[in-house]
C-alpha atoms as a PDB file:
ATOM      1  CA  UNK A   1     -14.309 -25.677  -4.321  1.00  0.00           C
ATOM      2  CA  UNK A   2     -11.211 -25.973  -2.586  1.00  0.00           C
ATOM      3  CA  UNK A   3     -10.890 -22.127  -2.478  1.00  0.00           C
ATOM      4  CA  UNK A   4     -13.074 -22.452   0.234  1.00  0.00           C
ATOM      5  CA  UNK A   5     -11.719 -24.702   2.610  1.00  0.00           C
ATOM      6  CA  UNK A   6      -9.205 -22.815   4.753  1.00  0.00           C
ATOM      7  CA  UNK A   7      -8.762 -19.077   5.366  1.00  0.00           C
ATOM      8  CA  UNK A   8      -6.356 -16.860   3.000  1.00  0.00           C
ATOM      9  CA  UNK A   9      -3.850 -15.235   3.922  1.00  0.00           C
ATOM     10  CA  UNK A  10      -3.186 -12.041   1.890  1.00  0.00           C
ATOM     11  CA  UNK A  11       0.327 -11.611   0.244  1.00  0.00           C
ATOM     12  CA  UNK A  12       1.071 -14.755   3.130  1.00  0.00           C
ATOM     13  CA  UNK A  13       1.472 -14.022   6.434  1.00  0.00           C
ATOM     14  CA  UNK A  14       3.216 -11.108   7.038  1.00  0.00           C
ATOM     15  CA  UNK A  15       4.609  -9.090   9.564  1.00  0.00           C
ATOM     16  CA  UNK A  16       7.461  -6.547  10.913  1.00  0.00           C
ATOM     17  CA  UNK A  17      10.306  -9.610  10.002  1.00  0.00           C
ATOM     18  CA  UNK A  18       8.258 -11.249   7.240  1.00  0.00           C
ATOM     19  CA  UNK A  19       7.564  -8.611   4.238  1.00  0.00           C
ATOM     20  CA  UNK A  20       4.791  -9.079   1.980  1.00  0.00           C
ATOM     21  CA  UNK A  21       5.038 -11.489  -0.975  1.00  0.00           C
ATOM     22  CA  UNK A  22       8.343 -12.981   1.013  1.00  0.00           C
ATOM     23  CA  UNK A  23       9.137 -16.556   1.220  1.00  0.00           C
ATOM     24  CA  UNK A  24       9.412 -16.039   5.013  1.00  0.00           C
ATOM     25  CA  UNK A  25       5.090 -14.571   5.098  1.00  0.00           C
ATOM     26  CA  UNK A  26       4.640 -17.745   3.226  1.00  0.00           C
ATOM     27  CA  UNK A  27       6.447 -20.198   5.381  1.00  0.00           C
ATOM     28  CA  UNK A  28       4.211 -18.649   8.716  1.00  0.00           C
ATOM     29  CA  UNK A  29       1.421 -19.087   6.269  1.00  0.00           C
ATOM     30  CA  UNK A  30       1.987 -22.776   5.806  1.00  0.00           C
ATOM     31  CA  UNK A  31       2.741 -22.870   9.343  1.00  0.00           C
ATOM     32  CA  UNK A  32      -0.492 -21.858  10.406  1.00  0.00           C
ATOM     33  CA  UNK A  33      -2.108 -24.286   8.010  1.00  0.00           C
ATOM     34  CA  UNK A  34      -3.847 -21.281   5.941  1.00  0.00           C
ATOM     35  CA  UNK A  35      -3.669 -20.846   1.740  1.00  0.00           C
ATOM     36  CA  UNK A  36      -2.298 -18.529   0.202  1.00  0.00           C
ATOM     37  CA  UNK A  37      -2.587 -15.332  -2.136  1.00  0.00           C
ATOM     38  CA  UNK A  38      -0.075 -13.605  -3.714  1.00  0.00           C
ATOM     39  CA  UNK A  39       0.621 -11.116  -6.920  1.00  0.00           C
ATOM     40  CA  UNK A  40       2.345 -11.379  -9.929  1.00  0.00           C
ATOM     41  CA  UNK A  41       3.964  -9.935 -12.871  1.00  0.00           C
ATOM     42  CA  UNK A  42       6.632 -10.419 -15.434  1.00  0.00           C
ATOM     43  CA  UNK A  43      10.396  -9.583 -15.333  1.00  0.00           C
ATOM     44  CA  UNK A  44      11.777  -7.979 -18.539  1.00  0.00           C
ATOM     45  CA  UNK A  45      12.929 -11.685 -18.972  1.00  0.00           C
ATOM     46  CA  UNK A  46      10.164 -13.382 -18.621  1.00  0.00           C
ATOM     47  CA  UNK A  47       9.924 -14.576 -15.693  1.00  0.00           C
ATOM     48  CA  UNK A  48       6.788 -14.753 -13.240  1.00  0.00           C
ATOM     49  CA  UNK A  49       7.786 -12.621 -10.226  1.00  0.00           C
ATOM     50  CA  UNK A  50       6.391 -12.736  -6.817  1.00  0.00           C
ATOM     51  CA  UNK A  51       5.139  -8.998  -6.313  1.00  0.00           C
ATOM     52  CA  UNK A  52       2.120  -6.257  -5.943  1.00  0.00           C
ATOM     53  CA  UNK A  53       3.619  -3.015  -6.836  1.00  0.00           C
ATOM     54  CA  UNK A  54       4.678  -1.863 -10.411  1.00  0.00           C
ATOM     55  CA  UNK A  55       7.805   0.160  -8.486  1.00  0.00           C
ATOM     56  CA  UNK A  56       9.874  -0.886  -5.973  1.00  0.00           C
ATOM     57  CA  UNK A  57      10.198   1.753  -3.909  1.00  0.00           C
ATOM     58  CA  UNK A  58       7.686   1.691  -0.827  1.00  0.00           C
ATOM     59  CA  UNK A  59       8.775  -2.380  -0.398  1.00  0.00           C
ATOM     60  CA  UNK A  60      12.226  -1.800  -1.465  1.00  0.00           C
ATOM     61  CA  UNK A  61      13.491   1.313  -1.353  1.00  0.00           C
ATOM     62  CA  UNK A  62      14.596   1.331  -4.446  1.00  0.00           C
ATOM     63  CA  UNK A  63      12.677   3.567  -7.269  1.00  0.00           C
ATOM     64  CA  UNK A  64      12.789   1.169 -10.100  1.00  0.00           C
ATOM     65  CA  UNK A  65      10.195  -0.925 -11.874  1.00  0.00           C
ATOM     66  CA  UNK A  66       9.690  -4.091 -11.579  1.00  0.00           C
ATOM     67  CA  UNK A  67       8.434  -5.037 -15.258  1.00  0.00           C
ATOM     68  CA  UNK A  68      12.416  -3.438 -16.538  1.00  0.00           C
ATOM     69  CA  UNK A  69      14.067  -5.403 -14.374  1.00  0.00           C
ATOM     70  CA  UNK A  70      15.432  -9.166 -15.184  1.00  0.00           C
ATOM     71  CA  UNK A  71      15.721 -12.521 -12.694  1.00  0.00           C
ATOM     72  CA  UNK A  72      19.445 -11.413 -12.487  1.00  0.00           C
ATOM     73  CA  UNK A  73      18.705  -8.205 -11.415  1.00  0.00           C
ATOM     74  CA  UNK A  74      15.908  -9.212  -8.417  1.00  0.00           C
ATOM     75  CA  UNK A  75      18.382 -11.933  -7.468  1.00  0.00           C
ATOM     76  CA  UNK A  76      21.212  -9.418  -7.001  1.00  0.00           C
ATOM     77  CA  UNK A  77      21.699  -7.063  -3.724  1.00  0.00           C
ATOM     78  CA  UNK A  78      20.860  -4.148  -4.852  1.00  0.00           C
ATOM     79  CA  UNK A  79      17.003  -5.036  -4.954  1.00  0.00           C
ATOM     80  CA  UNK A  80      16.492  -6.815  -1.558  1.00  0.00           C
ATOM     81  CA  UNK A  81      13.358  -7.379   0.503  1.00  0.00           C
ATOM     82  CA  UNK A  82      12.830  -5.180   3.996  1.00  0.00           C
ATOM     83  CA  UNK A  83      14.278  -8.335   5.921  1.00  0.00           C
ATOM     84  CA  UNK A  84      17.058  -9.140   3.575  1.00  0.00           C
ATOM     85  CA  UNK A  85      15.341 -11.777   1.501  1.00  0.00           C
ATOM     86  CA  UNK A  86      15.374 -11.457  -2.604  1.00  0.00           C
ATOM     87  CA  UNK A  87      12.335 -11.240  -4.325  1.00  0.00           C
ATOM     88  CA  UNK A  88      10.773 -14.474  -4.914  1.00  0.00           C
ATOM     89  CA  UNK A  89      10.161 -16.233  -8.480  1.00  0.00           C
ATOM     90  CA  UNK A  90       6.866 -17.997  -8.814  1.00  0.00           C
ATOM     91  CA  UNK A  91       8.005 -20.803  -9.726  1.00  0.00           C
ATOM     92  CA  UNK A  92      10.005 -21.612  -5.861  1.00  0.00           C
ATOM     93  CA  UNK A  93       6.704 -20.673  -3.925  1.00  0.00           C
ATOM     94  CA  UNK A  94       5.644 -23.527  -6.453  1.00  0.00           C
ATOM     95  CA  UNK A  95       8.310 -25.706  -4.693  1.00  0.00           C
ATOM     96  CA  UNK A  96       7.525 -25.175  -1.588  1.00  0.00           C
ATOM     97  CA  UNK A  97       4.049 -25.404  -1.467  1.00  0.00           C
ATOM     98  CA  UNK A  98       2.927 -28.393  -3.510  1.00  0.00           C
ATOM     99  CA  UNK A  99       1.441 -30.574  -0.774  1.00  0.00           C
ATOM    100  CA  UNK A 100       1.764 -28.118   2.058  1.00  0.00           C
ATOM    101  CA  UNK A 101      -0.503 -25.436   1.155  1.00  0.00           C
ATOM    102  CA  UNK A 102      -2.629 -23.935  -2.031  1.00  0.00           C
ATOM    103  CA  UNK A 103      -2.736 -20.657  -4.040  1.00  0.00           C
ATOM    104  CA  UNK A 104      -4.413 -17.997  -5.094  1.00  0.00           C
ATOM    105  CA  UNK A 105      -2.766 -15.932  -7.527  1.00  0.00           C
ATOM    106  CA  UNK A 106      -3.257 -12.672  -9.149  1.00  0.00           C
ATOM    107  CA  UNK A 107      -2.358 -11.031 -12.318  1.00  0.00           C
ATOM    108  CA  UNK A 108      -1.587  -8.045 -11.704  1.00  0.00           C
ATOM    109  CA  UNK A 109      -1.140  -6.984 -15.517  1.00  0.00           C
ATOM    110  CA  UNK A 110      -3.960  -5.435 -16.951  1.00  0.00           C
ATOM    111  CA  UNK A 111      -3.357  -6.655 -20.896  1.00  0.00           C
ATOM    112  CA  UNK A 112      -5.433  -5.776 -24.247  1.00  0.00           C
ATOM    113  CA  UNK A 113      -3.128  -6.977 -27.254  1.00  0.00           C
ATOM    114  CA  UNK A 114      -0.716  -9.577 -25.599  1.00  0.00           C
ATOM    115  CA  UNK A 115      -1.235 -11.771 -22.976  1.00  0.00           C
ATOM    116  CA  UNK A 116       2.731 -13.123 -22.029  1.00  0.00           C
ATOM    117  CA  UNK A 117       1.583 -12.840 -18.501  1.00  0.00           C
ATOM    118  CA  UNK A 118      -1.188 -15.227 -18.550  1.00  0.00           C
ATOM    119  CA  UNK A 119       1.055 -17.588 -20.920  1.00  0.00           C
ATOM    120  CA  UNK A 120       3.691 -17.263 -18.441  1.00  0.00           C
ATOM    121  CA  UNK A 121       1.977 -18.263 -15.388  1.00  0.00           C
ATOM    122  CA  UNK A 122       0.206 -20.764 -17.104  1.00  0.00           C
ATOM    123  CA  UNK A 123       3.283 -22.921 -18.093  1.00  0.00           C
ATOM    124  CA  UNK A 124       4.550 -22.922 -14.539  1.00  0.00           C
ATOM    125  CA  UNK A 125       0.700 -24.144 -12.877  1.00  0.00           C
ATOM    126  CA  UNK A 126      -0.483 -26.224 -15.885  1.00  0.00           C
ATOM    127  CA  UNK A 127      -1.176 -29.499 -14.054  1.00  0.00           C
ATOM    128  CA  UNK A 128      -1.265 -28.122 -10.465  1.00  0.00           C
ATOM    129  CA  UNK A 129      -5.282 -27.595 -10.643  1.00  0.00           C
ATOM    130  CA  UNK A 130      -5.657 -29.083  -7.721  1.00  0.00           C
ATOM    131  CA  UNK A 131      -3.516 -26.234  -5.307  1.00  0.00           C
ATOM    132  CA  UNK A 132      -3.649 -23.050  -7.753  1.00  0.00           C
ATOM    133  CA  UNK A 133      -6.525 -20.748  -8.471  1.00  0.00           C
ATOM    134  CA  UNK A 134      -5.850 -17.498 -10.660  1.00  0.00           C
ATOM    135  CA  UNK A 135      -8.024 -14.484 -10.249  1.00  0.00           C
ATOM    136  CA  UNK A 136      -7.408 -10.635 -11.542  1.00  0.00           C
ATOM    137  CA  UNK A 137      -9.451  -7.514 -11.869  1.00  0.00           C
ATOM    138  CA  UNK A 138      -9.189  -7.514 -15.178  1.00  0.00           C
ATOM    139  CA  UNK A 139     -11.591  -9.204 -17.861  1.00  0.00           C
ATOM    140  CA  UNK A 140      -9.422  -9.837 -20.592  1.00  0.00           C
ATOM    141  CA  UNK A 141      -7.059 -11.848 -18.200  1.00  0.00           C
ATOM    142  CA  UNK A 142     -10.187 -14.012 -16.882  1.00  0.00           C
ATOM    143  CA  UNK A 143     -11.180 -14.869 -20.412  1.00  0.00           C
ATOM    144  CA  UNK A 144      -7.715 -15.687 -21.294  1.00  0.00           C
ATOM    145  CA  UNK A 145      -7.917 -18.750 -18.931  1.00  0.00           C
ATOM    146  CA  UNK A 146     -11.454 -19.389 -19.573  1.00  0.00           C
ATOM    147  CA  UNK A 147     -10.472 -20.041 -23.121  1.00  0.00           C
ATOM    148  CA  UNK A 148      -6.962 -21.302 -22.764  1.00  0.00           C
ATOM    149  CA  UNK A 149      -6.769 -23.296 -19.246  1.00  0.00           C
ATOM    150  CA  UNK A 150     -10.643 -24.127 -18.112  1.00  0.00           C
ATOM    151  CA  UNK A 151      -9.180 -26.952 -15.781  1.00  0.00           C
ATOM    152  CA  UNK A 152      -7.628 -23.885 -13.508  1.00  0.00           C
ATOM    153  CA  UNK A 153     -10.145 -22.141 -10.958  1.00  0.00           C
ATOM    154  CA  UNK A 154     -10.766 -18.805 -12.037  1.00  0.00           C
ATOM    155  CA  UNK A 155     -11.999 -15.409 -10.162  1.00  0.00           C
ATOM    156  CA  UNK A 156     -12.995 -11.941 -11.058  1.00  0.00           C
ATOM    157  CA  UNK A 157     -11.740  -8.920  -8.646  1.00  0.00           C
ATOM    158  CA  UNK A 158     -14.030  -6.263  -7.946  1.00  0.00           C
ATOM    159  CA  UNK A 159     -14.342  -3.266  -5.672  1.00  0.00           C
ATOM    160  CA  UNK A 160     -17.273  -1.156  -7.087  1.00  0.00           C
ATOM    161  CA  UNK A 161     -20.874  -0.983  -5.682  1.00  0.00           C
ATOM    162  CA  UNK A 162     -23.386   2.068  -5.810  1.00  0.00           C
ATOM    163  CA  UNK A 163     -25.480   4.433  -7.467  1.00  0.00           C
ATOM    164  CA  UNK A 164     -23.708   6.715  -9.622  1.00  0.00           C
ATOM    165  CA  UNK A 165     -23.265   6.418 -13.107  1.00  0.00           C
ATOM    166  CA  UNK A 166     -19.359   4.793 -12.678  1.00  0.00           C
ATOM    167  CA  UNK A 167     -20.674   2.733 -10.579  1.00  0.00           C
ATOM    168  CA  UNK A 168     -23.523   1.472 -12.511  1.00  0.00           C
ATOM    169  CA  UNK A 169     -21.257   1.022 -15.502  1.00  0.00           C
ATOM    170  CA  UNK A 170     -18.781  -1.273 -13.162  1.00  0.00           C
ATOM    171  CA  UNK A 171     -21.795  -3.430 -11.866  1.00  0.00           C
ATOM    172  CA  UNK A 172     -22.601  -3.768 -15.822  1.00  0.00           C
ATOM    173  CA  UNK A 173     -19.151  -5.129 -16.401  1.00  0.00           C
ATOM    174  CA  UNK A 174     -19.440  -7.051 -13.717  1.00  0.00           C
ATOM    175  CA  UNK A 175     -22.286  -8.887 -15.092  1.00  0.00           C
ATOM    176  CA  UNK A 176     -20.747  -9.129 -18.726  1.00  0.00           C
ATOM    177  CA  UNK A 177     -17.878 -10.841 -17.145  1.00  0.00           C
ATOM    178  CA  UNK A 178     -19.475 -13.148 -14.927  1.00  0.00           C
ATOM    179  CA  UNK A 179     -21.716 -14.353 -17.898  1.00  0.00           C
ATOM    180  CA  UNK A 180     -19.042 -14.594 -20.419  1.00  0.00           C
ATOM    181  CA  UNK A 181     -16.310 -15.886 -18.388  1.00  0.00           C
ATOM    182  CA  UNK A 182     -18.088 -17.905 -15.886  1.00  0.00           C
ATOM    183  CA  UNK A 183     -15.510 -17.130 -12.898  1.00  0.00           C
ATOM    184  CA  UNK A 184     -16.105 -19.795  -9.797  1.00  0.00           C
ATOM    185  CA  UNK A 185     -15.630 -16.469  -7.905  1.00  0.00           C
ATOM    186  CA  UNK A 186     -15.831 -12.799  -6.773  1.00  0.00           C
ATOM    187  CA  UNK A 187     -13.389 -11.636  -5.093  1.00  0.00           C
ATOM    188  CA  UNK A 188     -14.452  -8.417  -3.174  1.00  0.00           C
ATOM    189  CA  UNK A 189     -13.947  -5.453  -1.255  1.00  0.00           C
ATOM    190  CA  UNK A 190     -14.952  -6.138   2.331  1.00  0.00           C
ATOM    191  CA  UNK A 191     -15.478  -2.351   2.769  1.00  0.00           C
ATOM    192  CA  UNK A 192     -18.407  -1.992   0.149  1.00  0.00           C
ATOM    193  CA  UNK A 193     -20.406  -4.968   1.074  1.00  0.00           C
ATOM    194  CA  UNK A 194     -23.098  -6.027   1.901  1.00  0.00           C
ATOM    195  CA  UNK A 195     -24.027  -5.118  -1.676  1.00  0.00           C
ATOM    196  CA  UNK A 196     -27.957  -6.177  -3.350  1.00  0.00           C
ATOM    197  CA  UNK A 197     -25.739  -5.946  -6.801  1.00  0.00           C
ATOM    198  CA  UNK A 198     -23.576  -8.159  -5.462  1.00  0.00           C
ATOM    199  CA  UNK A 199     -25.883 -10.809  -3.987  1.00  0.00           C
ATOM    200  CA  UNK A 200     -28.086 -10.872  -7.192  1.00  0.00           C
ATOM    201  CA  UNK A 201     -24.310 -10.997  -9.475  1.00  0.00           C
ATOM    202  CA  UNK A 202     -23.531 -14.164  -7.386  1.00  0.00           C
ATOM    203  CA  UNK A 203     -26.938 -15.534  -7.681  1.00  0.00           C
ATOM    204  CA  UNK A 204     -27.460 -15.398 -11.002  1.00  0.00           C
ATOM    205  CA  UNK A 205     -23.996 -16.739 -12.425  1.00  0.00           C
ATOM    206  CA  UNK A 206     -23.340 -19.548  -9.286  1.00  0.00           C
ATOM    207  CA  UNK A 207     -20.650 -18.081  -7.930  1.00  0.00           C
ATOM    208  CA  UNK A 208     -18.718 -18.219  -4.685  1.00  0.00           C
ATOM    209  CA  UNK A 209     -18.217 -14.664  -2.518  1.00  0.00           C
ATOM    210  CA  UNK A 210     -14.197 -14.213  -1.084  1.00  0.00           C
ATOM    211  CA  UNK A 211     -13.443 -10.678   0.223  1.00  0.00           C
ATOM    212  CA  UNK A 212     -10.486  -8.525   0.751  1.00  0.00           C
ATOM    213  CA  UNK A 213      -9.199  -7.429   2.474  1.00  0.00           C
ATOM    214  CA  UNK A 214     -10.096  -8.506   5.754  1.00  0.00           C
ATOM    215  CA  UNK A 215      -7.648  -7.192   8.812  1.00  0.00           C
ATOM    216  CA  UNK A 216     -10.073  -5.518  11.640  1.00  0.00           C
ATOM    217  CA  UNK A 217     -12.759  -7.553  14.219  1.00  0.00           C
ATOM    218  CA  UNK A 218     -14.817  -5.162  12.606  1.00  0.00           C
ATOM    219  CA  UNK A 219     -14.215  -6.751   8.844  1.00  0.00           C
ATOM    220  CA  UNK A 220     -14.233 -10.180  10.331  1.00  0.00           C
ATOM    221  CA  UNK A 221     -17.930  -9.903  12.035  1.00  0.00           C
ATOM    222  CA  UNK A 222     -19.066  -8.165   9.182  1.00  0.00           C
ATOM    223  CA  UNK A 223     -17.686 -10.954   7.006  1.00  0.00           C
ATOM    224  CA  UNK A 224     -19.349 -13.794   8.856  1.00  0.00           C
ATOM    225  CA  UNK A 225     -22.718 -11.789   8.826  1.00  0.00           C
ATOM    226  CA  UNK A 226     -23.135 -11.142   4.789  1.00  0.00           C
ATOM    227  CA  UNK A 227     -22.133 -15.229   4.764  1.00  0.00           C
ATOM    228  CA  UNK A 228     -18.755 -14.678   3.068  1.00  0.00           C
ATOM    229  CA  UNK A 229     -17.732 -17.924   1.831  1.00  0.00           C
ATOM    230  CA  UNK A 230     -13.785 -17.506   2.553  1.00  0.00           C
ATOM    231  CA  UNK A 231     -11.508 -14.483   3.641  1.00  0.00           C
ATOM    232  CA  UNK A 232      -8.586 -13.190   2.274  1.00  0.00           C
ATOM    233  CA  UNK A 233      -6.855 -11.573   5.422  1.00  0.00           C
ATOM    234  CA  UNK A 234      -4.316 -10.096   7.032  1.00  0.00           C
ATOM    235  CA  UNK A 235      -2.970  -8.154  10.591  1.00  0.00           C
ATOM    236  CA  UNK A 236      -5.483 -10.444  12.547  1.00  0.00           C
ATOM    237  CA  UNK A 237      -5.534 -13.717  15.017  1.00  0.00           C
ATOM    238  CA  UNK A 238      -8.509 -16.278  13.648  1.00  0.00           C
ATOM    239  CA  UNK A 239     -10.214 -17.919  16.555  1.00  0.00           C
ATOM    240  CA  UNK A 240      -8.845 -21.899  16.036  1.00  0.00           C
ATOM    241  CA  UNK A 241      -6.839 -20.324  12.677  1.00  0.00           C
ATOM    242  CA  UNK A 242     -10.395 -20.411  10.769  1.00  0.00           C
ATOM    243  CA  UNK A 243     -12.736 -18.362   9.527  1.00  0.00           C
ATOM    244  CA  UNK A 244     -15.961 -19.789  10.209  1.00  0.00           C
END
């Protein structure tokens, strides 16, 4: 899986001059030679926009939520990134990274009764297979694309491990997912592994182990012990740019 081949680097590469989710993260991203993950969700237009809160305010400033605002409105000046930069659109991180880098994307939208997210994101990477992966924590999202776009790499998000009853009832719908939807992956917290649930989820439905997010030595050793099979990063150098 191509997933796999090259180190992630979470909401691109970001620092003091290049916010999160910014074109300018994702241009030192491609730089370095490393994918990609970002988050989306929809403008009240329609659009497929290019960020992980539901409010603006601790990026922009700006108390105001994303999902009411339209393309006109995150193109404007009034809604500006920490460095000056508007928000980006999907679809011109599309543009820019077809043969220079690939993607992992996630929904941020948890949905139940629509899915114009999914449908959304899915017109704008149908055919691009080969460079985009989706993944979400929700299960309704992952079955979406199971059923409507099989060609696209899929993964399941997932924080929970333990022995309490919540926790018992997350590793059960854990399971149910992995066995209905058949993701490729599990993408997972890096703070609650390693995990036996975990290990026996992975070997049971055959799928590759990511974790998030990664962005101490610490998380990095601990990574490369409990065989990780990528990282989704951020805030540290890579020895040679790679994980392993």
């Amino acid at each position: 899986m191509w997933l796999l081949d090259r180190p992630i680097a979470h909401r691109g590469l970001h620092d003091e001059t290049a916010p999160e989710n910014s074109m300018a993260a994702f241009k030192k991203a491609i730089e370095k030679n490393y994918y990609i993950e970002i988050d989306v969700r929809l403008l009240a237009d329609g659009e497929v926009v290019i960020f992980h809160d539901s409010n603006l305010k601790r990026v922009c400033g700006v108390n105001a939520k994303i999902s009411k605002l339209t393309t006109a409105d995150i193109k404007s000046d009034k809604y500006l990134l920490p460095n000056g930069e508007h928000i980006p659109l999907l679809k011109e991180l599309l543009e820019v990274a077809e043969g220079k880098t690939k993607l992992c994307i996630e929904l941020k939208t948890i949905t139940f009764f629509h899915h114009k997210l999914e449908a959304a994101v899915y017109e704008l990477i149908k055919g691009k297979q080969d460079f985009v992966a989706v993944q979400s924590f929700s299960p309704y999202i992952i079955k979406w694309f199971r059923k409507n776009a099989p060609e696209i790499t899929r993964g399941y998000l997932s924080t929970y491990v333990g022995n309490s009853l919540c926790h018992r009832i997350i590793d059960s719908i854990n399971n149910k997912v992995a066995k209905k939807n058949k993701p490729a992956f599990l993408a997972f917290n890096i703070k609650n592994l390693p995990s036996e649930s975990v290990s026996k989820l992975l070997q049971e439905n055959d799928m590759k182990l990511l974790s998030w997010t990664v962005k101490s030595p610490e998380n990095l050793s601990l990574a490369k012990e409990v065989n990780v099979d990528n990282i989704i990063f951020e805030n540290i150098a890579l020895e040679n740019d790679s994980y392993k």
